[in-house]
Protein backbone atom coordinates (compact mmCIF):
# COMPACT_ATOMS: atom_id res chain seq x y z
CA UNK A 1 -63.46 34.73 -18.66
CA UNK A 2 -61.32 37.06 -20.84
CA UNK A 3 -60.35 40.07 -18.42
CA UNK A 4 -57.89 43.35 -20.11
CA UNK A 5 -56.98 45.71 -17.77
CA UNK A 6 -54.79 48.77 -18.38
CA UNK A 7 -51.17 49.65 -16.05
CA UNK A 8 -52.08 52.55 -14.84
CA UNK A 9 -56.11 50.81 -13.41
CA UNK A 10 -55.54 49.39 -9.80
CA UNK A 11 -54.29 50.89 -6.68
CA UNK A 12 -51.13 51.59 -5.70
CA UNK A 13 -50.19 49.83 -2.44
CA UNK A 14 -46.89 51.73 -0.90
CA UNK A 15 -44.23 48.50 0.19
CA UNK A 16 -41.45 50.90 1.24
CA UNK A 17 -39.84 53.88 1.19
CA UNK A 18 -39.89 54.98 -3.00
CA UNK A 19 -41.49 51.55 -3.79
CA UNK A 20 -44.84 50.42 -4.48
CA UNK A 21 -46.74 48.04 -6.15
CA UNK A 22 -50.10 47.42 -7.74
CA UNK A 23 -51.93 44.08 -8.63
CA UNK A 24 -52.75 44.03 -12.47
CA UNK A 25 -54.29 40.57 -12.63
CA UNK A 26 -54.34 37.33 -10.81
CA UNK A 27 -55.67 33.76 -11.11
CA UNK A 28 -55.68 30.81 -8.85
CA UNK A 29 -52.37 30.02 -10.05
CA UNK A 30 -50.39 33.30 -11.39
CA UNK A 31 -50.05 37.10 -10.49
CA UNK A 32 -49.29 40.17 -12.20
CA UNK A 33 -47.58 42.98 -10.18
CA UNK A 34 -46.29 46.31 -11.07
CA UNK A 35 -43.76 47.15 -9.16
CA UNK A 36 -42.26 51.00 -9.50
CA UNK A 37 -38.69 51.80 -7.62
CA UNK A 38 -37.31 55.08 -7.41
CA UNK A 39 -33.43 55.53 -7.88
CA UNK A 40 -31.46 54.49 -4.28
CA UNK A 41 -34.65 52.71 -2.91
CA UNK A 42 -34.00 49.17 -1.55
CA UNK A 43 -36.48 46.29 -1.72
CA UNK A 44 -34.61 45.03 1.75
CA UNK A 45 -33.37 40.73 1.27
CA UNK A 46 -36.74 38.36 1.56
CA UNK A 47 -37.64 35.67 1.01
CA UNK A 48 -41.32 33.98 -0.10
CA UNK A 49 -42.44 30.57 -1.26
CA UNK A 50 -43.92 31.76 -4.58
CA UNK A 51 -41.91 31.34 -7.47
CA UNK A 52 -41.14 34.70 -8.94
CA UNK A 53 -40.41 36.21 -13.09
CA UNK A 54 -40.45 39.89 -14.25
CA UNK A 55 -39.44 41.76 -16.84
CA UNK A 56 -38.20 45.06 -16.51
CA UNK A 57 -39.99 47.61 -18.70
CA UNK A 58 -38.46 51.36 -17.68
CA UNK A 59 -35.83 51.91 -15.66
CA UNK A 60 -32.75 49.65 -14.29
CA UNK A 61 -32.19 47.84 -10.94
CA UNK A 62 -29.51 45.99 -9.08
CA UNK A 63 -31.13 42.34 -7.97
CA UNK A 64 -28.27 40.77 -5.02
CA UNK A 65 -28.36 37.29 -3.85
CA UNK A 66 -26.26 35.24 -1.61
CA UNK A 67 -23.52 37.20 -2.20
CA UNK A 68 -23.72 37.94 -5.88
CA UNK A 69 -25.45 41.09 -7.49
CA UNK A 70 -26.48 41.66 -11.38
CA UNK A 71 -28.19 44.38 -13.01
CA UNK A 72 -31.39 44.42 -14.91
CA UNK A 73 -32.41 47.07 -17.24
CA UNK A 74 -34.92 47.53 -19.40
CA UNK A 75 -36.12 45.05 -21.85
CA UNK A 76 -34.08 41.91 -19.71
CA UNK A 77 -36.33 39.31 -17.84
CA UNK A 78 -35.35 37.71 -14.46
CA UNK A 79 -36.32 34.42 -12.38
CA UNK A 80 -35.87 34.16 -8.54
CA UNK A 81 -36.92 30.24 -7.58
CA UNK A 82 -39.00 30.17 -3.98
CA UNK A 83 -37.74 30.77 -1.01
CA UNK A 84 -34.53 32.25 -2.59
CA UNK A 85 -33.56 35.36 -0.78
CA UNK A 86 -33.54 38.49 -2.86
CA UNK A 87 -33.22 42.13 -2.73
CA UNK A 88 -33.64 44.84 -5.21
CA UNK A 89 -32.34 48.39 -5.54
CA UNK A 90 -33.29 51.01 -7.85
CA UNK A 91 -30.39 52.44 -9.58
CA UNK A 92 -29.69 54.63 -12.99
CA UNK A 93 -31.58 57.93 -13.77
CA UNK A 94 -35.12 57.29 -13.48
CA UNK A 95 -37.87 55.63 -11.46
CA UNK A 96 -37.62 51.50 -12.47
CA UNK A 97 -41.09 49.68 -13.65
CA UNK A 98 -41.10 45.86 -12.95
CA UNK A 99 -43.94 43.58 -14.05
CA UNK A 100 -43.28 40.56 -11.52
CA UNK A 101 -45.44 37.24 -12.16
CA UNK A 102 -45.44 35.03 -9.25
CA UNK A 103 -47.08 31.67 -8.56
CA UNK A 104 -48.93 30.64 -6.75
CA UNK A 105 -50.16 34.69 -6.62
CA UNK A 106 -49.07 36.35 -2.90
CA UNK A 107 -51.88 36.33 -0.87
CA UNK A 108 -49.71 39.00 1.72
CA UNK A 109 -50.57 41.41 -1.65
CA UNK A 110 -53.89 40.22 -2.35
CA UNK A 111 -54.60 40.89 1.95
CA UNK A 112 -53.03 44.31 1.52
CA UNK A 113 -55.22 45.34 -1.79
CA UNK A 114 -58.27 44.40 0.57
C-alpha cells in the first residue's frame, strides 16, 4: 500500500527542552522521524538498539560520541550503528530539521504518538 504524507501532517511529540519530534511514516522494518532542534538544545548521550540514518535538511548540529564530536549541516547524511551512544546539540543560527530513519522503527516513539 502506497502511503504520501506531507512534513508538516503528524503530531509533534515534545522529547526535551527545544526538541521535538514527529513520526512521518513507519513499516515493520523502518521509521521516518522529524526531528526539529532549536540552537543550544541538547539531545542528552543515549543509547538504543535500532540502527539509526538522517539527513539533515535545515539547520546544523554538533553529533558527540565517545569522546569525539563532528558537525552536520545541511544537506550531509549521518549513521549511528545500535547501541552506540550519541548526543546531539543544536548549534548555528536557526532551528535544525533532521529526518532520522531507524530500524527496526522505535516503538518508545510509536508508544508516545499513542
Amino acid at each position: 500500500m502506497l502511503k504520501v504524507v506531507e512534513l508538516k501532517e503528524g503530531r509533534e511529540i515534545p522529547f526535551f527542552k527545544g526538541v521535538t519530534g514527529k513520526i512521518l511514516l513507519w513499516s515493520k522494518r523502518l521509521m521516518f522521524f522529524l526531528v526539529e532542534i532549536e540552537v543550544g538544545e541538547v539531545v542528552p548521550e543515549h543509547s538504543h538498539p535500532h540502527e539509526q540514518m538522517g539527513i539533515c535538511l535545515r539547520g546544523e548540529a554538533e553529533f558527540w560520541r565517545a569522546g569525539e564530536s563532528v558537525v552536520v549541516r545541511e544537506g550531509m547524511a549521518y549513521f549511528i550503528p545500535s547501541n552506540e551512544k550519541h548526543g546531539v546539540k543544536g548549534i548555528g543560527t536557526e532551528k535544525g530539521l533532521f529526518l532520522d530513519v531507524f530500524s527496526p522503527p522505535r516503538e518508545d516513539y510509536l508508544e508516545k504518538m499513542r
